[in-house]
C-alpha atoms as a PDB file:
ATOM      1  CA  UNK A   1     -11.388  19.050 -10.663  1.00  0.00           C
ATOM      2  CA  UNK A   2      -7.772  17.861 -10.835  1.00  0.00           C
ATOM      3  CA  UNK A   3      -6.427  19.116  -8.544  1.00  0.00           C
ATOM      4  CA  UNK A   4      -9.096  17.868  -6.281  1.00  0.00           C
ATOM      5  CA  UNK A   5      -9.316  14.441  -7.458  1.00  0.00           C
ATOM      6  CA  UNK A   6      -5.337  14.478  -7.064  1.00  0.00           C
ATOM      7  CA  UNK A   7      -5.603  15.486  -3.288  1.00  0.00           C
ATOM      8  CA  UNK A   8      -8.136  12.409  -3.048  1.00  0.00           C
ATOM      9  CA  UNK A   9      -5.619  10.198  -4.064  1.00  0.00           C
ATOM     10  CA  UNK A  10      -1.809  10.959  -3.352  1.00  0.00           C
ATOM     11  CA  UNK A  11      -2.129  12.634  -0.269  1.00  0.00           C
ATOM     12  CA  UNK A  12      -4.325   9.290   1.261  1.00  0.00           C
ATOM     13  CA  UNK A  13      -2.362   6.796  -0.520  1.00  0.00           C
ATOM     14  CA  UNK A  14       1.125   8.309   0.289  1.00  0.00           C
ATOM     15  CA  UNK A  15       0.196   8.664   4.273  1.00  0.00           C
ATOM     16  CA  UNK A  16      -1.361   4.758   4.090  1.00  0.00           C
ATOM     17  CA  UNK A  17       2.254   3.729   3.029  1.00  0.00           C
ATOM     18  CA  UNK A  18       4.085   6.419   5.601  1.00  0.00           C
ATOM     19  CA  UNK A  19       1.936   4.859   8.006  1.00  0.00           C
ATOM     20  CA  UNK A  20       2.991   1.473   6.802  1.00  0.00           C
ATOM     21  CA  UNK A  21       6.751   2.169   7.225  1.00  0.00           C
ATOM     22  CA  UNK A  22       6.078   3.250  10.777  1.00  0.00           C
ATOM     23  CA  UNK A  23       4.604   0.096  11.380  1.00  0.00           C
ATOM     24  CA  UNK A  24       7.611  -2.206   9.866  1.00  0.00           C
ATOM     25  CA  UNK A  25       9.291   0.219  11.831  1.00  0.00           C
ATOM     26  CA  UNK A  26       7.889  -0.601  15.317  1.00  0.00           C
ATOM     27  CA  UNK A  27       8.202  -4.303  14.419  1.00  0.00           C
ATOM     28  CA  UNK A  28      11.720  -4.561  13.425  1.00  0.00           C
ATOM     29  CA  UNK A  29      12.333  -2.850  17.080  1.00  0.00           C
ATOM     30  CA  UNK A  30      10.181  -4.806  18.858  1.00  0.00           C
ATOM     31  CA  UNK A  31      12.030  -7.998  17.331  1.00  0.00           C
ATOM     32  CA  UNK A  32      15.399  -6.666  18.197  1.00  0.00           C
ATOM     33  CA  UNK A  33      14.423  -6.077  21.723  1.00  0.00           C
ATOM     34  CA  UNK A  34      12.949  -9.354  22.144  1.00  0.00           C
ATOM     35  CA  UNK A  35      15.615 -11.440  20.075  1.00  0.00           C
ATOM     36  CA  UNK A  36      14.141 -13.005  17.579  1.00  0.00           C
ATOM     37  CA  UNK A  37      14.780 -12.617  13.736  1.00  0.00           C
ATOM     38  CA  UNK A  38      12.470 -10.020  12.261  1.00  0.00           C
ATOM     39  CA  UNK A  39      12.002 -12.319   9.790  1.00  0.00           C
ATOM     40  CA  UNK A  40       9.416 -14.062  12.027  1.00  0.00           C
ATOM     41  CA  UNK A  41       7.250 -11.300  11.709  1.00  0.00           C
ATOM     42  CA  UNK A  42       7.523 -10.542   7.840  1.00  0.00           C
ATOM     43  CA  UNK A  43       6.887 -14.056   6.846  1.00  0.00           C
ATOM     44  CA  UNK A  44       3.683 -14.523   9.560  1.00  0.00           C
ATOM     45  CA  UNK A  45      -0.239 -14.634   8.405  1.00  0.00           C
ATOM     46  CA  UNK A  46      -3.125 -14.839   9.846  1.00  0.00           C
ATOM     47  CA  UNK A  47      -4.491 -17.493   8.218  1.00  0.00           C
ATOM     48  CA  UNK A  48      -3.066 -20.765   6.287  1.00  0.00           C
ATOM     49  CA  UNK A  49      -4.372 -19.557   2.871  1.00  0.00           C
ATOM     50  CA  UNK A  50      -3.424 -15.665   3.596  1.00  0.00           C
ATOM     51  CA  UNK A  51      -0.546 -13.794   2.460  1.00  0.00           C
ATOM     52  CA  UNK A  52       2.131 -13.248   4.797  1.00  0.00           C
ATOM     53  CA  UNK A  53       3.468  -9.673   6.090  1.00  0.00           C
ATOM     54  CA  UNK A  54       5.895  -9.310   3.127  1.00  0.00           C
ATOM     55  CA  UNK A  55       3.100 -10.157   0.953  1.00  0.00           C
ATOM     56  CA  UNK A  56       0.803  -7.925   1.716  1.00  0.00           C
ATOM     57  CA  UNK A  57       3.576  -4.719   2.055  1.00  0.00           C
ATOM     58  CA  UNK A  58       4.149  -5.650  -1.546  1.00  0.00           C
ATOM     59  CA  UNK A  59       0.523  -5.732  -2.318  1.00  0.00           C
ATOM     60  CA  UNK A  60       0.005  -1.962  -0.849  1.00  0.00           C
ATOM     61  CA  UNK A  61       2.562  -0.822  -3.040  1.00  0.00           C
ATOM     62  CA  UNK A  62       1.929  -2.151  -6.191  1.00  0.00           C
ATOM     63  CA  UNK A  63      -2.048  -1.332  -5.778  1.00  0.00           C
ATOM     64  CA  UNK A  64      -0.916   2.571  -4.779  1.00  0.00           C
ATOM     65  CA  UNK A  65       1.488   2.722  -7.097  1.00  0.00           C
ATOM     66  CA  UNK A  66      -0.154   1.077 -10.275  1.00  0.00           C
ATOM     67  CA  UNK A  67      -4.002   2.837  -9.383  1.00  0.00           C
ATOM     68  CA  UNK A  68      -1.913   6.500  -9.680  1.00  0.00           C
ATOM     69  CA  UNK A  69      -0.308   5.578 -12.774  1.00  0.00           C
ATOM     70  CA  UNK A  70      -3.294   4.069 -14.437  1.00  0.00           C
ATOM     71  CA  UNK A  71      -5.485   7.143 -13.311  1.00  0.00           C
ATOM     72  CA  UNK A  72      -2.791   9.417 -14.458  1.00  0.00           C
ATOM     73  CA  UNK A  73      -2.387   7.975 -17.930  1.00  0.00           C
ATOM     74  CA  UNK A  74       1.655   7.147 -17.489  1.00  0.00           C
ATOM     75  CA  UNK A  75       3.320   3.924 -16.285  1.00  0.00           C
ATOM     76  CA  UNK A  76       4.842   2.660 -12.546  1.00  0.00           C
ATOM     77  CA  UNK A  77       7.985   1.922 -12.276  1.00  0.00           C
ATOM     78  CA  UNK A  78       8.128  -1.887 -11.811  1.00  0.00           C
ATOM     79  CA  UNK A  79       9.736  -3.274  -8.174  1.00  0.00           C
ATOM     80  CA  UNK A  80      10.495  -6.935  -7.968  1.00  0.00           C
ATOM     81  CA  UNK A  81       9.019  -8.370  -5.566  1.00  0.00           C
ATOM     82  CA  UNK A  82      12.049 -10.297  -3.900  1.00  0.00           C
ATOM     83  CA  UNK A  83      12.355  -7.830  -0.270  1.00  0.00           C
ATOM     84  CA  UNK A  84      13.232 -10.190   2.663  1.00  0.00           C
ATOM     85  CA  UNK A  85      14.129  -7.631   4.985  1.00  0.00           C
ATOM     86  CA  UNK A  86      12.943  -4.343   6.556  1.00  0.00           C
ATOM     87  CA  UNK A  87      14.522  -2.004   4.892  1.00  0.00           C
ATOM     88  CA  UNK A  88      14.033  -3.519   1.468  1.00  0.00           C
ATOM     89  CA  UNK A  89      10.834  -3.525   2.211  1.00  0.00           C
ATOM     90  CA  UNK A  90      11.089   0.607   3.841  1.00  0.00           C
ATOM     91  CA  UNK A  91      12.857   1.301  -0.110  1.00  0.00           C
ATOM     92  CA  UNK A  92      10.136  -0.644  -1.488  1.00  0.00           C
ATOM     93  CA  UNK A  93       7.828   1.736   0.036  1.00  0.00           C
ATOM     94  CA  UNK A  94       9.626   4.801  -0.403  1.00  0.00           C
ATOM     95  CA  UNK A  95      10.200   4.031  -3.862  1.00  0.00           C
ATOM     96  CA  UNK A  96       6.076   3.927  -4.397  1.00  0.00           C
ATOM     97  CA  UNK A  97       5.780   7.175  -2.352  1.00  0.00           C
ATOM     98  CA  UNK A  98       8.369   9.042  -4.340  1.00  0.00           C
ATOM     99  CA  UNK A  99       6.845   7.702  -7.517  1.00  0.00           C
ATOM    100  CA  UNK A 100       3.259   9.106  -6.749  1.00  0.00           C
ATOM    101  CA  UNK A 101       4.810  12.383  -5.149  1.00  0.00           C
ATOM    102  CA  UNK A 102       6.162  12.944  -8.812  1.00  0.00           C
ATOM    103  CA  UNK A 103       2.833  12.651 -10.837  1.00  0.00           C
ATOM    104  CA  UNK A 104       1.788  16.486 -11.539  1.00  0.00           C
ATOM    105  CA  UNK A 105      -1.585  17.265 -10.758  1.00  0.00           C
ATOM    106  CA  UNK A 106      -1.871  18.248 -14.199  1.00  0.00           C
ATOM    107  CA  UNK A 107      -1.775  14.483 -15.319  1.00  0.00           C
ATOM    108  CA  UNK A 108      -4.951  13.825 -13.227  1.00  0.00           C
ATOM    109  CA  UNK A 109      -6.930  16.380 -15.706  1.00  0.00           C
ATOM    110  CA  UNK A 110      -9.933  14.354 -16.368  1.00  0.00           C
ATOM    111  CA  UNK A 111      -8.937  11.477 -14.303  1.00  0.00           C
ATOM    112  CA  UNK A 112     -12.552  10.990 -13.136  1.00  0.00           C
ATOM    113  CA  UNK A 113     -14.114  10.431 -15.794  1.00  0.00           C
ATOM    114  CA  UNK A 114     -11.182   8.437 -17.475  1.00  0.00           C
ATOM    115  CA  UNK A 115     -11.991   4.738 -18.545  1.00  0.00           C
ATOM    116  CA  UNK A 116      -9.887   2.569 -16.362  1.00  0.00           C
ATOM    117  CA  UNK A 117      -9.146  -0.720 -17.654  1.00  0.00           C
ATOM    118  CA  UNK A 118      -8.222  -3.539 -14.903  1.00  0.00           C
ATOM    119  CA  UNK A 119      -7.192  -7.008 -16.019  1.00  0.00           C
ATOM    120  CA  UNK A 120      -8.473  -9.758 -13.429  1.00  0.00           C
ATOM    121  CA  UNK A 121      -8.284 -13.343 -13.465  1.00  0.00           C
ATOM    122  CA  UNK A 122     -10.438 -14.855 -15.724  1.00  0.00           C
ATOM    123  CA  UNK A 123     -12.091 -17.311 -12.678  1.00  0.00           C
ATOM    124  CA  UNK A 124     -13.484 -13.857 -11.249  1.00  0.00           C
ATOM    125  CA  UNK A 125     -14.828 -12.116 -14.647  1.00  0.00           C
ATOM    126  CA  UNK A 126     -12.197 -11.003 -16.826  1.00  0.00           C
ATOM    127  CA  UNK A 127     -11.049  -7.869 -17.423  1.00  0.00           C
ATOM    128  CA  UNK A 128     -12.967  -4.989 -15.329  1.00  0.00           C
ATOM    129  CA  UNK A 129     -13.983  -1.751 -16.065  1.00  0.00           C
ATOM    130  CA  UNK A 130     -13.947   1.132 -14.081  1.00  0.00           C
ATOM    131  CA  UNK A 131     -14.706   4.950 -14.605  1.00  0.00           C
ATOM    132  CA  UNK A 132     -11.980   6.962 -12.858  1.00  0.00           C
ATOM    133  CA  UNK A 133     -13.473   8.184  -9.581  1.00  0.00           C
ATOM    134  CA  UNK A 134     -15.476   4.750  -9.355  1.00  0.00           C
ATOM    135  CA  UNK A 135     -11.781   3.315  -9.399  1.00  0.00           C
ATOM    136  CA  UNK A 136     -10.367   5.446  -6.773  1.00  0.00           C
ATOM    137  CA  UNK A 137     -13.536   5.312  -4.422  1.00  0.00           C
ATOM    138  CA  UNK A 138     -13.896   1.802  -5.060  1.00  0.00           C
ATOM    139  CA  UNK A 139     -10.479  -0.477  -5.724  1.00  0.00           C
ATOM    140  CA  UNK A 140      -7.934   1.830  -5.453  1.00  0.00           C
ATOM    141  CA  UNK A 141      -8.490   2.963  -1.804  1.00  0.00           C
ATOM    142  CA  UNK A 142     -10.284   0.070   0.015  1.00  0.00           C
ATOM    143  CA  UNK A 143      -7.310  -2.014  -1.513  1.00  0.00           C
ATOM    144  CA  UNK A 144      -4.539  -0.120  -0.326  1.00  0.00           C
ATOM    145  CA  UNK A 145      -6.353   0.444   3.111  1.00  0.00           C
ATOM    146  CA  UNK A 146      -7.167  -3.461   3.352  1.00  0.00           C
ATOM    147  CA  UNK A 147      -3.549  -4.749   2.657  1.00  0.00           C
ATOM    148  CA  UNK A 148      -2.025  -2.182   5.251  1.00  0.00           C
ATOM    149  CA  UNK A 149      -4.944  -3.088   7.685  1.00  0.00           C
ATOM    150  CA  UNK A 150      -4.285  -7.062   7.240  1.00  0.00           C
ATOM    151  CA  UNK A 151       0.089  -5.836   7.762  1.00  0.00           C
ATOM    152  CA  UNK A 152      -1.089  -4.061  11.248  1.00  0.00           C
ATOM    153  CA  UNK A 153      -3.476  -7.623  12.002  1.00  0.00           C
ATOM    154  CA  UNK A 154      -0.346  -9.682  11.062  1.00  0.00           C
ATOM    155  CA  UNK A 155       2.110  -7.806  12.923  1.00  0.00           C
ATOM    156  CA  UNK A 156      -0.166  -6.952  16.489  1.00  0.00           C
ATOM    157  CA  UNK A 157      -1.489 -10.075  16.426  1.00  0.00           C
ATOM    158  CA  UNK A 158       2.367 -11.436  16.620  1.00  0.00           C
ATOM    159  CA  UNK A 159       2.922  -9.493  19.554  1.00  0.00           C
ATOM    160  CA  UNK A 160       4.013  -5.936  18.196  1.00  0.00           C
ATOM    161  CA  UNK A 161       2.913  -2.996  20.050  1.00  0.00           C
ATOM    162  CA  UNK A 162       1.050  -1.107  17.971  1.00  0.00           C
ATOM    163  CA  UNK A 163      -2.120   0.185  18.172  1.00  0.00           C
ATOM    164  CA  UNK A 164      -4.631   2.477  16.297  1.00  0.00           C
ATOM    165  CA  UNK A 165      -3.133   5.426  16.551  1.00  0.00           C
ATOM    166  CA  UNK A 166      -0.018   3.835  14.924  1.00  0.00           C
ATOM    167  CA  UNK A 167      -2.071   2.354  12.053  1.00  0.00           C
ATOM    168  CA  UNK A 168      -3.811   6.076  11.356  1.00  0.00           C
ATOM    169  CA  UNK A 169      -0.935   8.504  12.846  1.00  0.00           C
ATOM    170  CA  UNK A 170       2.543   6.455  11.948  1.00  0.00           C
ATOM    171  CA  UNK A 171       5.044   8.415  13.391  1.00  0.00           C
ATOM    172  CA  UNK A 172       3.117  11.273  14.539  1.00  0.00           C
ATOM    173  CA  UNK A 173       1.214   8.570  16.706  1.00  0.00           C
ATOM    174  CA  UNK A 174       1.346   9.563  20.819  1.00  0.00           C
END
């Protein structure tokens, strides 16, 4: 079952944040052609109370990075949160992707079924509780997916062109 439940969470996570890279990518271009500081984009939102770009890129990585670790039983490597530009935000990334490339299948051995611990503000409940597959079907996943999602809002809806295929394909997009 490891090696399964290993391939349902690398492999998606590590394209999600490939993808993501693409995307910065194709923004940092498109700002260059059009003369404006990319730094428009990173720090835009969708909404007043919303995170901006850079927010949510840091968001995607910490979530991928921390749910392996925590389902694998070892620790993430800890990345400040201080990027202002593209390509600290492209290491940040890469960073995250190499860490998760470098957990052995092996360490997922009973991942499933292991109790997942998640501390959570105490306004929404306290700590949380997860089994292991609950975690990855459930927080793990829909987080990562909804912080990349709510990058590709920020940055299209600034103008970017990007579509779905860049969201789901990143560089292999047509």
């Amino acid at each position: 079952m490891s090696r399964s439940f290993h391939a349902a969470l690398v492999p998606p996570l590590v394209k999600n944040l490939s993808n993501l890279s693409h995307l910065l990518k194709r923004a940092d271009a498109h700002a260059q052609e059009r003369g404006y500081p990319i730094e428009v984009l990173l720090t835009s939102r969708l909404y007043p109370d919303m995170f901006d770009c850079t927010r949510q890129v840091q968001i995607a990585t910490d979530i991928s990075r921390r749910g392996v670790a925590r389902l694998s039983g070892c620790e993430a490597p800890v990345i400040d949160d201080n990027e202002t530009s593209v390509q600290q935000l492209l290491e940040r990334i890469s960073k995250s992707i190499s860490f998760m490339e470098g957990v052995d299948p092996v360490d997922l051995d009973g991942a499933e079924r292991r109790q997942i611990r998640l501390p959570i503000p105490t306004s929404m409940g306290g700590e949380r509780v997860f089994e292991g597959g609950d975690f990855l079907r459930s927080f793990v996943l829909p987080n990562a997916y909804f912080h990349v999602s709510t990058a590709f809002a920020i940055l299209r809806h600034n103008g970017v062109p990007i579509g779905k295929f860049d969201y789901l394909l990143g560089e292999e997009a047509p």
